[in-house]
Protein backbone atom coordinates (compact mmCIF):
# COMPACT_ATOMS: atom_id res chain seq x y z
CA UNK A 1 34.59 72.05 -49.30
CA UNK A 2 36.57 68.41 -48.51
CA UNK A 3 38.18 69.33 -52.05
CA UNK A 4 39.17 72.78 -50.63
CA UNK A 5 40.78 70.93 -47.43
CA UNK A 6 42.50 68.60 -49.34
CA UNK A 7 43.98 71.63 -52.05
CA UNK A 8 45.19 73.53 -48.79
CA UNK A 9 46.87 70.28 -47.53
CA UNK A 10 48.33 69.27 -50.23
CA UNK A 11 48.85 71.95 -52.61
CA UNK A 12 46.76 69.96 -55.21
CA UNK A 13 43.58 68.48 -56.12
CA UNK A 14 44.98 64.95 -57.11
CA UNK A 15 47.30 62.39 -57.49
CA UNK A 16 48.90 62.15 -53.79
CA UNK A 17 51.11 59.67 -52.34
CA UNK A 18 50.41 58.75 -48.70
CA UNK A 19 52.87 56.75 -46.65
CA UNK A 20 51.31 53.82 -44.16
CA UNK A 21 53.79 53.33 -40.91
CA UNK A 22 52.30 50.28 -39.49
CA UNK A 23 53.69 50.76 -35.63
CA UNK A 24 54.68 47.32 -34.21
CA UNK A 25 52.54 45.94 -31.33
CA UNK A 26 52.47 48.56 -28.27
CA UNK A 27 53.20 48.23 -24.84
CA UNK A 28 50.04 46.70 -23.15
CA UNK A 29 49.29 45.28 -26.05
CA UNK A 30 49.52 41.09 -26.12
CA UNK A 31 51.96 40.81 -29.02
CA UNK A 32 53.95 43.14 -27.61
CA UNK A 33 57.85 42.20 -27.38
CA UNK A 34 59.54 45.50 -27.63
CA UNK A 35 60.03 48.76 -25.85
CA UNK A 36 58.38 52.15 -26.57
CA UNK A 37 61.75 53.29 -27.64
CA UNK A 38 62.73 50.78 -30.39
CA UNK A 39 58.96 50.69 -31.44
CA UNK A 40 59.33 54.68 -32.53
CA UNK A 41 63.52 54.15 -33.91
CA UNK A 42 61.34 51.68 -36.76
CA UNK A 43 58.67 53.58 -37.39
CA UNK A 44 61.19 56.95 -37.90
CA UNK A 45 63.22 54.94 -40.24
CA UNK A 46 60.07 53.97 -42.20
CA UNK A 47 59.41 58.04 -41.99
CA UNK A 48 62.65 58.29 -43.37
CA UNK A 49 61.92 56.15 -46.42
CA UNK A 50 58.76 57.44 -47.12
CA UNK A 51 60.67 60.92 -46.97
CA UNK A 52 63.39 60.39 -49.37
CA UNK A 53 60.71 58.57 -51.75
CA UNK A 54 59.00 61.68 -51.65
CA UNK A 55 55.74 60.85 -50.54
CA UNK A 56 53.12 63.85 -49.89
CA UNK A 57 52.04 62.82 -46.42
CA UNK A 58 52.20 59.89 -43.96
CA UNK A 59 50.11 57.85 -41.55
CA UNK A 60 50.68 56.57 -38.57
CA UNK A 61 48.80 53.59 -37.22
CA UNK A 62 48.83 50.62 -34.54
CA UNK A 63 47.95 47.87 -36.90
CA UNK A 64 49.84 45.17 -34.61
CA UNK A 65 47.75 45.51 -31.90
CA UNK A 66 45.54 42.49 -32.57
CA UNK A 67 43.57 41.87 -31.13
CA UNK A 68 42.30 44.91 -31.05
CA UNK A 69 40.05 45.76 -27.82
CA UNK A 70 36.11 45.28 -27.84
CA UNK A 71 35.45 48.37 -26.13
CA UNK A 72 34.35 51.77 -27.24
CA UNK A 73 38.11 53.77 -27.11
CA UNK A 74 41.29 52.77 -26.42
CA UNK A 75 43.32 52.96 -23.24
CA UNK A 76 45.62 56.08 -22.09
CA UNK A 77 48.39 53.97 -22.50
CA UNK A 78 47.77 53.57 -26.45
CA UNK A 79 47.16 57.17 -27.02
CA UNK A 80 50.67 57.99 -24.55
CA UNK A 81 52.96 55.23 -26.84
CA UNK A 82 51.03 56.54 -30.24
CA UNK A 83 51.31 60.15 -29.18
CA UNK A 84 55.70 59.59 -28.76
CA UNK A 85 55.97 57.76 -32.00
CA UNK A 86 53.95 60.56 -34.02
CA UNK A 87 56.14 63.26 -32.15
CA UNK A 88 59.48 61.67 -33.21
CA UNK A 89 57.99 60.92 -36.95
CA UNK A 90 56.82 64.23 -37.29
CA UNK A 91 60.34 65.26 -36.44
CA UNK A 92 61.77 63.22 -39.60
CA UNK A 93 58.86 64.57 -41.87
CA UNK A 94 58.39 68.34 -40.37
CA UNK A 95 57.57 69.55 -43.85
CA UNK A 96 54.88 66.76 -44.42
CA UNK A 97 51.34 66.17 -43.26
CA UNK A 98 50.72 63.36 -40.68
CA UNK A 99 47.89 61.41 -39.54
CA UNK A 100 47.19 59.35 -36.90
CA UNK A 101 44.62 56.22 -36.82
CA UNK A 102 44.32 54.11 -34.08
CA UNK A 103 42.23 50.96 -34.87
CA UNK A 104 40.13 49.86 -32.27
CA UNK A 105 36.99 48.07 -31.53
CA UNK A 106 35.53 45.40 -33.41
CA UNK A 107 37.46 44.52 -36.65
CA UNK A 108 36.79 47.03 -39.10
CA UNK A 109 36.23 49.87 -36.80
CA UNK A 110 38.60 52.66 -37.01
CA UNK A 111 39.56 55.45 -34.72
CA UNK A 112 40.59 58.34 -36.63
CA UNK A 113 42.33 61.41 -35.02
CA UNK A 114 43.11 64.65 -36.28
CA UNK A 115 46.54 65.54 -38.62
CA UNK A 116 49.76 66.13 -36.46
């Protein structure tokens, strides 16, 4: 069944390339030094390079937000500065899948959301 999935994504049972865009630190965040804005232009240029490399799909993910929180979700704000970066990266890779994972929680614990 995950293998069926995966065909239907894809268009094949093996041998795809996925894309990491490692979003810099988000508003809210404490190693955060930039705004919303420039945070999304890098991670569409990344989109971009992944693109023209032809990769098979991409993911999207706030890796800079160390540390991350202790708590069991993330804040509105997160989801609200993740949810305008995917929009403008899905924009660059319309014809590619896209996922989303927003880390959170203790180290090692992983959010992940559903494919854009």
């Amino acid at each position: 069944m995950a293998l069926k999935g995966f065909s239907e994504l894809f268009g094949r049972t093996h041998s795809s390339v996925i894309g990491m865009i490692h979003v810099k630190a988000l508003p809210g965040t404490p190693k955060n030094t930039l705004k919303i804005q420039e945070i999304a232009q890098i991670a569409t240029k990344e989109a971009e390079i992944y693109k023209e490399a032809g990769v098979d799909g991409v993911i999207i993910e706030n890796m800079h937000d160390v540390p991350y929180l202790h708590t069991d979700g993330v804040g509105h704000e997160i989801t609200a500065c993740m949810s305008v970066i995917c929009a403008q990266v899905k924009q660059v890779c319309s014809n590619i899948p896209c996922g989303i994972q927003i880390l959170s929680g203790e180290i090692g614990r992983a959010s992940c959301r559903e494919r854009v």
